[in-house]
PDB file of N, CA and C in Angstrom:
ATOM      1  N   UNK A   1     101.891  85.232 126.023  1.00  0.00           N
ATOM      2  CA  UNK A   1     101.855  86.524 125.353  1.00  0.00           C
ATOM      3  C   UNK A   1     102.427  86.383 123.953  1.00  0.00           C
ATOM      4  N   UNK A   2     101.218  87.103 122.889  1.00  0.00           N
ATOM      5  CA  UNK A   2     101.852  87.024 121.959  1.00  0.00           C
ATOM      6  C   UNK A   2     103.168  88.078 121.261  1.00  0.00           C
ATOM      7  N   UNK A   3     104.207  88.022 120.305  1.00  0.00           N
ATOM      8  CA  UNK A   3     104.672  89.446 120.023  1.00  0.00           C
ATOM      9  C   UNK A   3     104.211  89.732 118.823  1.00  0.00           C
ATOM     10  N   UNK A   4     104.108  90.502 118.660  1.00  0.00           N
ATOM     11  CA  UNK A   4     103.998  91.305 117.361  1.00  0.00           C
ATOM     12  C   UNK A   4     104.011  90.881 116.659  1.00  0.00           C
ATOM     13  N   UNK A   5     105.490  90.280 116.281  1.00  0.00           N
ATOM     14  CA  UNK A   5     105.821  89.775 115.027  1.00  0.00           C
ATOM     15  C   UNK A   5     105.617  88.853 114.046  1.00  0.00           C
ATOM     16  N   UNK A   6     105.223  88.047 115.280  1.00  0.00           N
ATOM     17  CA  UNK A   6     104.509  86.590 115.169  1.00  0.00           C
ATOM     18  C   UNK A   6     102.889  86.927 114.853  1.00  0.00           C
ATOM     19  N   UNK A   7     102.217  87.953 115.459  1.00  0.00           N
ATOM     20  CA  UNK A   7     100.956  88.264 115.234  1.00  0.00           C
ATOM     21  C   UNK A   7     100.797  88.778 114.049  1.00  0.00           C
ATOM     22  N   UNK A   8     101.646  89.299 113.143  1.00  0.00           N
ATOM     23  CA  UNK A   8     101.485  89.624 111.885  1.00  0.00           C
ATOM     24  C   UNK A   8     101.488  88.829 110.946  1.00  0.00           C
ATOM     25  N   UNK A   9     100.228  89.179 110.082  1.00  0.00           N
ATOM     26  CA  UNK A   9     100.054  87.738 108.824  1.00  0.00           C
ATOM     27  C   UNK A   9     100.477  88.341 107.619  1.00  0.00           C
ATOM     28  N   UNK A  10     101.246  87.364 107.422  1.00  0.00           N
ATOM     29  CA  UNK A  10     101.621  87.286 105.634  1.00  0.00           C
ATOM     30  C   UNK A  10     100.255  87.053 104.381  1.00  0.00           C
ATOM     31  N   UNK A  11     100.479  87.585 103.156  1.00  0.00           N
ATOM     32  CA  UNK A  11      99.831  87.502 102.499  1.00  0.00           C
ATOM     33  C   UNK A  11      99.204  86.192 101.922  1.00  0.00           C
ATOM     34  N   UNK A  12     100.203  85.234 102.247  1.00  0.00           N
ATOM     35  CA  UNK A  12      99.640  83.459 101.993  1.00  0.00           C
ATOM     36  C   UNK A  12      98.572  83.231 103.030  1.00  0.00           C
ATOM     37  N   UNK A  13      99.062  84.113 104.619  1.00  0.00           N
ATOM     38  CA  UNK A  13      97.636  83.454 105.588  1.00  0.00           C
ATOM     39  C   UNK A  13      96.730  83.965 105.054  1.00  0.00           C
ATOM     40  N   UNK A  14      96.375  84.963 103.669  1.00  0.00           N
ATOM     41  CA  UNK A  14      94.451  85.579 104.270  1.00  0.00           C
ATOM     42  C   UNK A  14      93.914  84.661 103.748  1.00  0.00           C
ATOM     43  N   UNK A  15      92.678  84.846 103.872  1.00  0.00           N
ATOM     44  CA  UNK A  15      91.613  83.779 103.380  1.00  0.00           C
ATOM     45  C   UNK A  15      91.806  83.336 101.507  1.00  0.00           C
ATOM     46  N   UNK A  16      91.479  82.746 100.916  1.00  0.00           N
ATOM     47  CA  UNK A  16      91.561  81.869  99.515  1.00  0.00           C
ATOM     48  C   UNK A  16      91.098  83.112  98.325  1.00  0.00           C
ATOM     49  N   UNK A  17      90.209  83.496  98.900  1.00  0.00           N
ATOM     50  CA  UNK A  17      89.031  84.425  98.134  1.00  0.00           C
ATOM     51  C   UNK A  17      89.366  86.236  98.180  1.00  0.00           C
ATOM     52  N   UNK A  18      90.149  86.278  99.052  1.00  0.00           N
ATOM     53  CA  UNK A  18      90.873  87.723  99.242  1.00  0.00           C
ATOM     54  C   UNK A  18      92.490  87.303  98.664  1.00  0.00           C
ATOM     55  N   UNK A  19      93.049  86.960  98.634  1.00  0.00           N
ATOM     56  CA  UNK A  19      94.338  86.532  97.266  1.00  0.00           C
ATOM     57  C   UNK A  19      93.759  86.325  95.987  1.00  0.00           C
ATOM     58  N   UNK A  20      92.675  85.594  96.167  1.00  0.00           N
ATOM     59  CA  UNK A  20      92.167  85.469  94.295  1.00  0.00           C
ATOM     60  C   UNK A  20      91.595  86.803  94.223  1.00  0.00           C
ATOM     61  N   UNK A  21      91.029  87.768  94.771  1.00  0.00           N
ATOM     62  CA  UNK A  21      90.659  89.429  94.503  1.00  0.00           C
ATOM     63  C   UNK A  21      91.883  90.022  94.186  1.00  0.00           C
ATOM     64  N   UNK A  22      92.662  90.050  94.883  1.00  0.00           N
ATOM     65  CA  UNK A  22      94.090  91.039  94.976  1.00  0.00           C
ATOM     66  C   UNK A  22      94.764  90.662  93.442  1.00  0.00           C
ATOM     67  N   UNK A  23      95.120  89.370  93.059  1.00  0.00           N
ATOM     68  CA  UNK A  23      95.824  88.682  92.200  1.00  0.00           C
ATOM     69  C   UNK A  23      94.979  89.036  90.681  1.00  0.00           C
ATOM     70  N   UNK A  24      93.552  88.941  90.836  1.00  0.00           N
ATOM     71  CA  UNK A  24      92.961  89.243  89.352  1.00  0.00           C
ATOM     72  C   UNK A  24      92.764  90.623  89.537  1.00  0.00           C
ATOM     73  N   UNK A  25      92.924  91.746  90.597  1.00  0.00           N
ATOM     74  CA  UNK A  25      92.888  93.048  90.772  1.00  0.00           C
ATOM     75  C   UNK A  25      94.026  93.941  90.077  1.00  0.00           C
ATOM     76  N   UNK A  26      95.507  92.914  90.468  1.00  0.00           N
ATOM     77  CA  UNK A  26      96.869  93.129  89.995  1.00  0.00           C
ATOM     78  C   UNK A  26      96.650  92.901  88.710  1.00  0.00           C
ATOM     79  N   UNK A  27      96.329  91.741  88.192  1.00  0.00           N
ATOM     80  CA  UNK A  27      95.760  91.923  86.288  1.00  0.00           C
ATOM     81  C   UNK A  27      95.276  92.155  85.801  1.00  0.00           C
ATOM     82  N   UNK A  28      94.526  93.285  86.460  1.00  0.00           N
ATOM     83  CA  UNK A  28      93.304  94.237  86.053  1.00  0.00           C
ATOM     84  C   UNK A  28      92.647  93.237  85.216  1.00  0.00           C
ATOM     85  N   UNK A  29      91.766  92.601  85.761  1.00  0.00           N
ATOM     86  CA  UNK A  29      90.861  91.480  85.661  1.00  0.00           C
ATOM     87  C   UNK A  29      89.592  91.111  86.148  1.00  0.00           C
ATOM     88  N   UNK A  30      88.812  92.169  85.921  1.00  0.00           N
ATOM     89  CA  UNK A  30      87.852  92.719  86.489  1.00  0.00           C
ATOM     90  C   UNK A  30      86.711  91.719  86.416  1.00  0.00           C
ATOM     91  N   UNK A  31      85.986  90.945  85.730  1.00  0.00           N
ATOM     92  CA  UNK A  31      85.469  89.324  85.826  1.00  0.00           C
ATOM     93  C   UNK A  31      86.093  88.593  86.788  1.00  0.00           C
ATOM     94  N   UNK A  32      87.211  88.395  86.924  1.00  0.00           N
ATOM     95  CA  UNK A  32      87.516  87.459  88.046  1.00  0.00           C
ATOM     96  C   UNK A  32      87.259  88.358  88.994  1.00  0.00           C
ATOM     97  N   UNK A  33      87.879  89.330  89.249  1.00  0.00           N
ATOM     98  CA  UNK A  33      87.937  89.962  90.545  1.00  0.00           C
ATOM     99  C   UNK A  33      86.239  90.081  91.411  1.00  0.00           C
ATOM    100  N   UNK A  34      85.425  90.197  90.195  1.00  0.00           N
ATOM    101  CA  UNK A  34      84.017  90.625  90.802  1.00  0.00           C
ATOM    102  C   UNK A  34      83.512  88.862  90.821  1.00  0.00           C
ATOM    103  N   UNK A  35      83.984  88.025  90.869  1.00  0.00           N
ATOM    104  CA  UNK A  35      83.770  86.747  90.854  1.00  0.00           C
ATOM    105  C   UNK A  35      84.014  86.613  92.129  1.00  0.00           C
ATOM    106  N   UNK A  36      84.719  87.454  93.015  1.00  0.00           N
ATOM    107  CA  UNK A  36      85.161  87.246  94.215  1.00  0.00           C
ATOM    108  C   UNK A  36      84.127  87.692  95.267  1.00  0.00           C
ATOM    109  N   UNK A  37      82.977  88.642  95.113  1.00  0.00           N
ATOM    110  CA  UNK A  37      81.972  89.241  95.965  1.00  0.00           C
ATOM    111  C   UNK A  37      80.760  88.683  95.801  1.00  0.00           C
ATOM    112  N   UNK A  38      80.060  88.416  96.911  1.00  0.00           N
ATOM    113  CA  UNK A  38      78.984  87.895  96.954  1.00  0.00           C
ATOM    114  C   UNK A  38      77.640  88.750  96.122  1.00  0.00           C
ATOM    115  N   UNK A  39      77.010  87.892  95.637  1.00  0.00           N
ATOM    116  CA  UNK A  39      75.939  88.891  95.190  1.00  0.00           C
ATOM    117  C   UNK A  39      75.227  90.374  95.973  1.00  0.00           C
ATOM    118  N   UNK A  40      74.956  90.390  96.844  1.00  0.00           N
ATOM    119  CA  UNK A  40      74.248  91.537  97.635  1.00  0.00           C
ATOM    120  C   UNK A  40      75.701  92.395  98.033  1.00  0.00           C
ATOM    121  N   UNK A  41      76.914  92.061  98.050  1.00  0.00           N
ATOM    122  CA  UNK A  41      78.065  93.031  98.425  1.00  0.00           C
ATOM    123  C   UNK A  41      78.060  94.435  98.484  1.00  0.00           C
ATOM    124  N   UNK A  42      79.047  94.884  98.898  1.00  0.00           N
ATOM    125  CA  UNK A  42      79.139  96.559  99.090  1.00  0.00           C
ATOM    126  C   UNK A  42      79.997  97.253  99.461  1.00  0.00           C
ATOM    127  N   UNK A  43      80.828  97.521  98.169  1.00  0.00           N
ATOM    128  CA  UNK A  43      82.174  98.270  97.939  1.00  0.00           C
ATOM    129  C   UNK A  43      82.089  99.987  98.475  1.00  0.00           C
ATOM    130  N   UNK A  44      82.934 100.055  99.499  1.00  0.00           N
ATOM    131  CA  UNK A  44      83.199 101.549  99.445  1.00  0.00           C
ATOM    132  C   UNK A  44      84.548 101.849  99.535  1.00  0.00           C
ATOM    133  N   UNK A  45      84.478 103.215  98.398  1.00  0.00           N
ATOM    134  CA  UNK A  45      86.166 103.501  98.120  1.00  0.00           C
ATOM    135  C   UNK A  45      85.995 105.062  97.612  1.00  0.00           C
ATOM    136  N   UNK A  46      86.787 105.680  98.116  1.00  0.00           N
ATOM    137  CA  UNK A  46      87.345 107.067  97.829  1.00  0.00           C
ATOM    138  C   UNK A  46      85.797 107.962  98.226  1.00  0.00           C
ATOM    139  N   UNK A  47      84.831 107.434  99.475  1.00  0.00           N
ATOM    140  CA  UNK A  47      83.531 108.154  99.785  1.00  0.00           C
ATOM    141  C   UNK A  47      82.271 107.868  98.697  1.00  0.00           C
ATOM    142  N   UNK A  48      82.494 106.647  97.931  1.00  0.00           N
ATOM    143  CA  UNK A  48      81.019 106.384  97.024  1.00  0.00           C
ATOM    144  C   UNK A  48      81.361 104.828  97.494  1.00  0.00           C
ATOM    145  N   UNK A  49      79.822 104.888  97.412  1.00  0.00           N
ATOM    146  CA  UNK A  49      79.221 103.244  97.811  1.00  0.00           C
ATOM    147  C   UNK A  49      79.167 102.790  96.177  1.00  0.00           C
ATOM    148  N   UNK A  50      79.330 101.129  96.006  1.00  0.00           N
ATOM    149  CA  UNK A  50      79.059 100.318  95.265  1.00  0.00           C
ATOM    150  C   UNK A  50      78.320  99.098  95.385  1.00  0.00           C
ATOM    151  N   UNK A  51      76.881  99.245  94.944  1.00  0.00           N
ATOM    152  CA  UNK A  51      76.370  98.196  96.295  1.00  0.00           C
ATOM    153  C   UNK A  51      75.323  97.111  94.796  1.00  0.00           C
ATOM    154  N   UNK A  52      75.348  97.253  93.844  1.00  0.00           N
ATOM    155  CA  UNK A  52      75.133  95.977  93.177  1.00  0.00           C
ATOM    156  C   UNK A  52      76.039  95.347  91.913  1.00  0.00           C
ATOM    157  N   UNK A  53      76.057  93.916  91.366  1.00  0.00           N
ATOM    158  CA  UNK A  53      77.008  93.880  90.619  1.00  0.00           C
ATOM    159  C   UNK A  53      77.504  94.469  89.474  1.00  0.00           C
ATOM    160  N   UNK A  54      76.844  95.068  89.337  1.00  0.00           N
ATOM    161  CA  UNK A  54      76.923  95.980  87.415  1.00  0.00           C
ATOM    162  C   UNK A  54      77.723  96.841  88.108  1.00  0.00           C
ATOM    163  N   UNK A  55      77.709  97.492  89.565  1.00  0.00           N
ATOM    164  CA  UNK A  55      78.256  99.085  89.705  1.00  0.00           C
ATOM    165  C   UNK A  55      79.710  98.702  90.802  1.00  0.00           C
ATOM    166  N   UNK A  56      79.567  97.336  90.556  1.00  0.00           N
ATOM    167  CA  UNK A  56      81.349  97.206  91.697  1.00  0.00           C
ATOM    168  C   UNK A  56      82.034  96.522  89.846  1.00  0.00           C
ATOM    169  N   UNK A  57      81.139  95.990  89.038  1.00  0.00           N
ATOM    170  CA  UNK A  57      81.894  96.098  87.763  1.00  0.00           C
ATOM    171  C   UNK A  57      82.375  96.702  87.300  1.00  0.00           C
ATOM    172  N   UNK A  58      81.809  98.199  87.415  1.00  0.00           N
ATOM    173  CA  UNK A  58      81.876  99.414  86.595  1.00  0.00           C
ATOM    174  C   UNK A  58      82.980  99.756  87.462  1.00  0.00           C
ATOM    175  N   UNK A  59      83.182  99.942  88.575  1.00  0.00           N
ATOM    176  CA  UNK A  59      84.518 100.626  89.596  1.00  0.00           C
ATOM    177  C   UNK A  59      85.571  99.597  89.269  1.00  0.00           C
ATOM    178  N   UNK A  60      85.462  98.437  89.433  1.00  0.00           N
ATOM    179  CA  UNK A  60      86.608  97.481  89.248  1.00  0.00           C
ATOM    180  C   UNK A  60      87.488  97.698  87.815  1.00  0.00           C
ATOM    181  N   UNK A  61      86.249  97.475  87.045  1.00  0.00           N
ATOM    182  CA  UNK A  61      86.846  98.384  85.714  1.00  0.00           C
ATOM    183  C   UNK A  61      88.030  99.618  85.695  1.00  0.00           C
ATOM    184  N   UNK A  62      87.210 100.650  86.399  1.00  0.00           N
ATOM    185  CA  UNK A  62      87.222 102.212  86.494  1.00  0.00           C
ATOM    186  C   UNK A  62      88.750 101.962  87.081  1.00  0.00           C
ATOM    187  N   UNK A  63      88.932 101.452  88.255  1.00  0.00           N
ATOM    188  CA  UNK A  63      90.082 101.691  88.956  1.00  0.00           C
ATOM    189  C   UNK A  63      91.041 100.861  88.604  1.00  0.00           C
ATOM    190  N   UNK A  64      90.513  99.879  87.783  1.00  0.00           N
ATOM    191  CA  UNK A  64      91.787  99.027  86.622  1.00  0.00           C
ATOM    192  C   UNK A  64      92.390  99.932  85.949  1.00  0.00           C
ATOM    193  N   UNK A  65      91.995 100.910  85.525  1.00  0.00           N
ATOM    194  CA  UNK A  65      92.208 101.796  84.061  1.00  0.00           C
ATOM    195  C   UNK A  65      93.042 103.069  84.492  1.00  0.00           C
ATOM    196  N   UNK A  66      92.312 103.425  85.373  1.00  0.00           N
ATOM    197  CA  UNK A  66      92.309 104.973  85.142  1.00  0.00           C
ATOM    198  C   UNK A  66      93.860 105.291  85.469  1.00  0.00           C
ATOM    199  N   UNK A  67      94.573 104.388  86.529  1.00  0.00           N
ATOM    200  CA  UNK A  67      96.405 104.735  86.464  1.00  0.00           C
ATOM    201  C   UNK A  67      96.926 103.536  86.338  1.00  0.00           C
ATOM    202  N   UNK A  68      98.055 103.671  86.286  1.00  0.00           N
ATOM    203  CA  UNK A  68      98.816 102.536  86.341  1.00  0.00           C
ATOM    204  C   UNK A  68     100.162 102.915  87.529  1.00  0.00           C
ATOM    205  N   UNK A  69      99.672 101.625  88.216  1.00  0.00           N
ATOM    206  CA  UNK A  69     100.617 101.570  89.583  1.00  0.00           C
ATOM    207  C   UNK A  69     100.828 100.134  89.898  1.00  0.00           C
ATOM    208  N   UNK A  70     101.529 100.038  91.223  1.00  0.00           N
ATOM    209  CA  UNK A  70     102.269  98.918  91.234  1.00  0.00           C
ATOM    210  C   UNK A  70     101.475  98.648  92.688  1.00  0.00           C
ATOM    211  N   UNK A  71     101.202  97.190  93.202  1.00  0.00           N
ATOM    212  CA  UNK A  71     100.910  97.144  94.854  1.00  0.00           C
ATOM    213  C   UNK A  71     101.551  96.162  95.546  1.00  0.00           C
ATOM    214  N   UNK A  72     102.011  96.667  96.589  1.00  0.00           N
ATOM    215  CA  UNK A  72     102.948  95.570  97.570  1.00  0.00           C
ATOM    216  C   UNK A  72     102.197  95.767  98.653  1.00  0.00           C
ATOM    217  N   UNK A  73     101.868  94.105  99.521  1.00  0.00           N
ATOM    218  CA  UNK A  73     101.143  93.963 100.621  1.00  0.00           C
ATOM    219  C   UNK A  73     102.434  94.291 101.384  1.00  0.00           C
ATOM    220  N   UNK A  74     101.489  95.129 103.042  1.00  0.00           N
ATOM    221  CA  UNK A  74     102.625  95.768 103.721  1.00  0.00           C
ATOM    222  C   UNK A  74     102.031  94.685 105.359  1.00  0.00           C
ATOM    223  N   UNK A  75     100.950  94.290 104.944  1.00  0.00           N
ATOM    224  CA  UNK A  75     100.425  93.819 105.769  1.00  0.00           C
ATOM    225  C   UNK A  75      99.230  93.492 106.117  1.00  0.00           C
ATOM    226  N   UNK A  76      98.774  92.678 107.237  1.00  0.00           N
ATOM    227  CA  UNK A  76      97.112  91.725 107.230  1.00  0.00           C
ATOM    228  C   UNK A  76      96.929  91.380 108.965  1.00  0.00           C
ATOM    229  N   UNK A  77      95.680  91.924 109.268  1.00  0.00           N
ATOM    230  CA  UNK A  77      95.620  91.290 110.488  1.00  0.00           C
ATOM    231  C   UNK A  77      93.773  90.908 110.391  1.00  0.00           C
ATOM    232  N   UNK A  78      93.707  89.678 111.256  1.00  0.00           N
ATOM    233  CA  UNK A  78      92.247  89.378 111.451  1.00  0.00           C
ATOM    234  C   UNK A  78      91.843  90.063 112.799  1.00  0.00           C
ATOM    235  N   UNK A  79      90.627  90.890 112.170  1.00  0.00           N
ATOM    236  CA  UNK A  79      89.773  91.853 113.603  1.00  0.00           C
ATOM    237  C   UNK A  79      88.419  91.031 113.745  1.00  0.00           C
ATOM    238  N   UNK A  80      88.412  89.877 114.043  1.00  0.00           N
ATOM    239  CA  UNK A  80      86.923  89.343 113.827  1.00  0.00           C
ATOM    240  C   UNK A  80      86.956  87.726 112.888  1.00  0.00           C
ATOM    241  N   UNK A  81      86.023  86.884 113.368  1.00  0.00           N
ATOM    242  CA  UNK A  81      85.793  85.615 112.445  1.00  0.00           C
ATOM    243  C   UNK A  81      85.677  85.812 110.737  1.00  0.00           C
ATOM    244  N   UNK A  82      84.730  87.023 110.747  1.00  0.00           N
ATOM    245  CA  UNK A  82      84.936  87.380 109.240  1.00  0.00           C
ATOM    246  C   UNK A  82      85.457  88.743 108.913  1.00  0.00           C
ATOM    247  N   UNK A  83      86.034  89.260 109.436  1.00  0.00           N
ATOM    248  CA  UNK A  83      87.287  90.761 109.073  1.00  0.00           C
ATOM    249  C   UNK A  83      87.717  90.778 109.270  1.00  0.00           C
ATOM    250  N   UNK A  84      88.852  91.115 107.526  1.00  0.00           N
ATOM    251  CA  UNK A  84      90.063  91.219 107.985  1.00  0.00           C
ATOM    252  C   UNK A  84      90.303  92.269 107.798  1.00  0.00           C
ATOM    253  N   UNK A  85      91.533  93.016 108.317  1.00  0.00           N
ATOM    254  CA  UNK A  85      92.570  93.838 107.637  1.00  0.00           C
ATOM    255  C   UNK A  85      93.479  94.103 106.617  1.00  0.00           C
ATOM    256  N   UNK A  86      93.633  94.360 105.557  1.00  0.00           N
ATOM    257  CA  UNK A  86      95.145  93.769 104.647  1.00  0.00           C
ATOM    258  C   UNK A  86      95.450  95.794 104.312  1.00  0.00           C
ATOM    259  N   UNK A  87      96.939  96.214 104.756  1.00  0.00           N
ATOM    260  CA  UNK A  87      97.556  97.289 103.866  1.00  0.00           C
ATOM    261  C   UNK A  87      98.078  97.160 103.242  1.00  0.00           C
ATOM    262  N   UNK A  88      97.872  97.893 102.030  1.00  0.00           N
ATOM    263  CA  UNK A  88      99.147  97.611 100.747  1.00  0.00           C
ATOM    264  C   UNK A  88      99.495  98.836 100.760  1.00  0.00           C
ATOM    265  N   UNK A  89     100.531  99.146  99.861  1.00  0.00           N
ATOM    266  CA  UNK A  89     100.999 100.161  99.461  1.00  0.00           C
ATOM    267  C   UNK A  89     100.899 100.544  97.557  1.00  0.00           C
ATOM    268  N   UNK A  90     100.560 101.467  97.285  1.00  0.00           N
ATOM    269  CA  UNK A  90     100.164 101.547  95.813  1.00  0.00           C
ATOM    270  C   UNK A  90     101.220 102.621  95.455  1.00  0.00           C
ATOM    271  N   UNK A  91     102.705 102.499  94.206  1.00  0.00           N
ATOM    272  CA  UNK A  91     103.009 103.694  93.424  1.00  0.00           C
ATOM    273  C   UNK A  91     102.458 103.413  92.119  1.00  0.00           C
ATOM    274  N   UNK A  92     102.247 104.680  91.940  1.00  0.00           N
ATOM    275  CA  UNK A  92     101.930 105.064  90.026  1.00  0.00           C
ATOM    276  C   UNK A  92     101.817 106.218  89.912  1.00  0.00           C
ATOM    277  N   UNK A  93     101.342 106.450  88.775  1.00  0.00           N
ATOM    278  CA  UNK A  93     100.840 107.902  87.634  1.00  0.00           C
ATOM    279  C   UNK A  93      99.999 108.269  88.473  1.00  0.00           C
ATOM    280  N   UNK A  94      99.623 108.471  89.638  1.00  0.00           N
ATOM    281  CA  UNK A  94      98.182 108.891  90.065  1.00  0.00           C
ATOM    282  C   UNK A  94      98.377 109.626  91.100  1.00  0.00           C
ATOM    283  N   UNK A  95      98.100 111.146  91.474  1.00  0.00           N
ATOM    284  CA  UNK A  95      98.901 112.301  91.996  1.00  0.00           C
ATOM    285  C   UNK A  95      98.997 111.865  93.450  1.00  0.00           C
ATOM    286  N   UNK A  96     100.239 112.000  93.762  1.00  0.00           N
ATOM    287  CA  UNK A  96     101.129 111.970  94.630  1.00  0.00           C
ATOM    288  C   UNK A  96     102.068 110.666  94.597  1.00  0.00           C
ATOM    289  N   UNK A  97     101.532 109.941  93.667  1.00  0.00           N
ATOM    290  CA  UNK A  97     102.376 108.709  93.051  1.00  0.00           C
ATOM    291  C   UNK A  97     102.492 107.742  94.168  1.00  0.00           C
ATOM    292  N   UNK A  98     102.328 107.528  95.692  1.00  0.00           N
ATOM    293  CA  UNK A  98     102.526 106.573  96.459  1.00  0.00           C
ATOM    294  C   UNK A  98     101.179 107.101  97.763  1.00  0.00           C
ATOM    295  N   UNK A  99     100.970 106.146  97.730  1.00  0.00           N
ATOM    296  CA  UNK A  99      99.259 105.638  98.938  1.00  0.00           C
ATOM    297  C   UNK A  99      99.688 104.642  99.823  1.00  0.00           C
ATOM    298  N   UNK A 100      99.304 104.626 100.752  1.00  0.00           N
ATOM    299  CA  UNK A 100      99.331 103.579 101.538  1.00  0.00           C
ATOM    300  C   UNK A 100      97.752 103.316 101.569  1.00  0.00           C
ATOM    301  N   UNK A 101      97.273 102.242 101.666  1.00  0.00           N
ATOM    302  CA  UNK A 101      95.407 102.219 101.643  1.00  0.00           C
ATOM    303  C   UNK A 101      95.042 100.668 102.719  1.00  0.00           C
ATOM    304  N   UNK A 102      94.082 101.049 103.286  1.00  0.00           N
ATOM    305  CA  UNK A 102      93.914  99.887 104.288  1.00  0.00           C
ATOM    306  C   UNK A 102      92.228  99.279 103.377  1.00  0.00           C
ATOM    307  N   UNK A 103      92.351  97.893 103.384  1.00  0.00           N
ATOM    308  CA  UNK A 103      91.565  97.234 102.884  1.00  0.00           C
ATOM    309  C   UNK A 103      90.964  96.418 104.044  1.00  0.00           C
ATOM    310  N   UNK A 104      89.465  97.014 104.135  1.00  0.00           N
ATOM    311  CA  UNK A 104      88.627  96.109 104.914  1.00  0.00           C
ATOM    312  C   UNK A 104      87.400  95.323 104.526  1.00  0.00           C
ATOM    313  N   UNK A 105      87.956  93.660 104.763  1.00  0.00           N
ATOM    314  CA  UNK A 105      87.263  93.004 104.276  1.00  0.00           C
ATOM    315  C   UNK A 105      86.403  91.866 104.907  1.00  0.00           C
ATOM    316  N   UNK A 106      84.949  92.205 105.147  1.00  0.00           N
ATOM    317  CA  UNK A 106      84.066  91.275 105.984  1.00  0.00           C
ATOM    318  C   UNK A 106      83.087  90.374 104.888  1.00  0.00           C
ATOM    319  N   UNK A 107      83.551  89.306 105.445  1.00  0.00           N
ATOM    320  CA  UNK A 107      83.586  87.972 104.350  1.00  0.00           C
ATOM    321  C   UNK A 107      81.941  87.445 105.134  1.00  0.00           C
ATOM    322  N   UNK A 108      81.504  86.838 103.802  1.00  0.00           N
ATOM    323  CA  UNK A 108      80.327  85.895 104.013  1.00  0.00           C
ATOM    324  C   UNK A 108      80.281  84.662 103.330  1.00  0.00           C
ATOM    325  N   UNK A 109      80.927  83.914 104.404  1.00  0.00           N
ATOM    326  CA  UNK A 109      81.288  82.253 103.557  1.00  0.00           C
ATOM    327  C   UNK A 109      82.375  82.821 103.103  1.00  0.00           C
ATOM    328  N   UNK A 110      82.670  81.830 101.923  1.00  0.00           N
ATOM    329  CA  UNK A 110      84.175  82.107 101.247  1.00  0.00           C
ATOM    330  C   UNK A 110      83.921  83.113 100.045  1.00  0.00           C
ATOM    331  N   UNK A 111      82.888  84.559 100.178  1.00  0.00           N
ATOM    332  CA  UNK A 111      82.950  85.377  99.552  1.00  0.00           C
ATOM    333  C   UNK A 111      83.082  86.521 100.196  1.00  0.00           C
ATOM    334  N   UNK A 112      83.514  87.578  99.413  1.00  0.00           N
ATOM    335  CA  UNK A 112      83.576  89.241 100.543  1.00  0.00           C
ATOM    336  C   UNK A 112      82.263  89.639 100.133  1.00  0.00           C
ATOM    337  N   UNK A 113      81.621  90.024 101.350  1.00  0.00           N
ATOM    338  CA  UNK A 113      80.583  90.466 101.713  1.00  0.00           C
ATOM    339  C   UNK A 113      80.687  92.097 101.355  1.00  0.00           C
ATOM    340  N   UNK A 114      81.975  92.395 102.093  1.00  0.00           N
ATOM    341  CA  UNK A 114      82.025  94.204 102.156  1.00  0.00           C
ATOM    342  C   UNK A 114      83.468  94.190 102.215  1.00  0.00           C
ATOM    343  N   UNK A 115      83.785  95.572 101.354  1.00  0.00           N
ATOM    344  CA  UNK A 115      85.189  96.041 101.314  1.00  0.00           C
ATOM    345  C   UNK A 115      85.123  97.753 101.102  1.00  0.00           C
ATOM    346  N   UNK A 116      85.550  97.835 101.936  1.00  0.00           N
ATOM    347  CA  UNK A 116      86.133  98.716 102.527  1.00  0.00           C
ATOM    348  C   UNK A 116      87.584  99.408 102.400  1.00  0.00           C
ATOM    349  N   UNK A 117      87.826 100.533 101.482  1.00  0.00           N
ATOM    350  CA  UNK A 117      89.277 101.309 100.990  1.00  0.00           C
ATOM    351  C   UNK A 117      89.178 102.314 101.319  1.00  0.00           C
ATOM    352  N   UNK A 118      90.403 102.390 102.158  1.00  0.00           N
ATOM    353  CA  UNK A 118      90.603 103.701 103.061  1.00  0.00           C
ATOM    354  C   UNK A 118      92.125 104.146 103.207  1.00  0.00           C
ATOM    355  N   UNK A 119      92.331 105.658 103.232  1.00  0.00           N
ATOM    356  CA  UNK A 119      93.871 105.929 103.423  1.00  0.00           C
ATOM    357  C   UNK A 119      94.200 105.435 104.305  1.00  0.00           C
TER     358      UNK A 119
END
């Protein structure tokens, strides 16, 4: 039996390609970051789909800009060979100033296929 504690992954276990998203995401670095999704991908966040590269550019952009906040991983679990889980926590300028947001990410090869942002 496993416990808990031990079942919980740190931000070094996720995959190579979901740290290089998060890390050029944190430097609002929107070229790298979209360097991270496979061509055919498909971003959904806040109820709008982003489903070719010009328009997960344009959001990656968009949500680089529009506040400025801070993100600490709270946590990561694998639901599947290619999905994962990762929560962070986000404060900033952006009303109510603190989010918790669950990031779901189903990988194809060593690219994200689909991501998924949700409260």
């Amino acid at each position: 039996m496993g416990d808990n504690a031990s079942d919980q992954k740190h931000e070094a276990d996720l995959p190579e390609v979901i740290g290089r998203y998060f890390s050029a995401h944190d430097r609002r670095d929107s070229d790298a970051a979209l360097a991270t999704f496979a061509p055919d991908a498909v971003v959904i966040d806040d109820g709008r789909e982003y489903a070719v590269p010009d328009e997960i550019r344009d959001w990656l952009a968009h949500a680089s800009t529009q506040f400025t906040y801070t993100r600490t991983f709270t946590g990561a679990e694998a639901v599947g060979l290619d999905t994962w889980l990762v929560t962070n926590r986000l404060e900033g300028n952006f009303p109510g100033g603190i989010v918790d947001l669950t990031y779901r990410f189903r990988m194809a090869g060593d690219l994200i296929a689909e991501l998924v942002i949700s409260p």
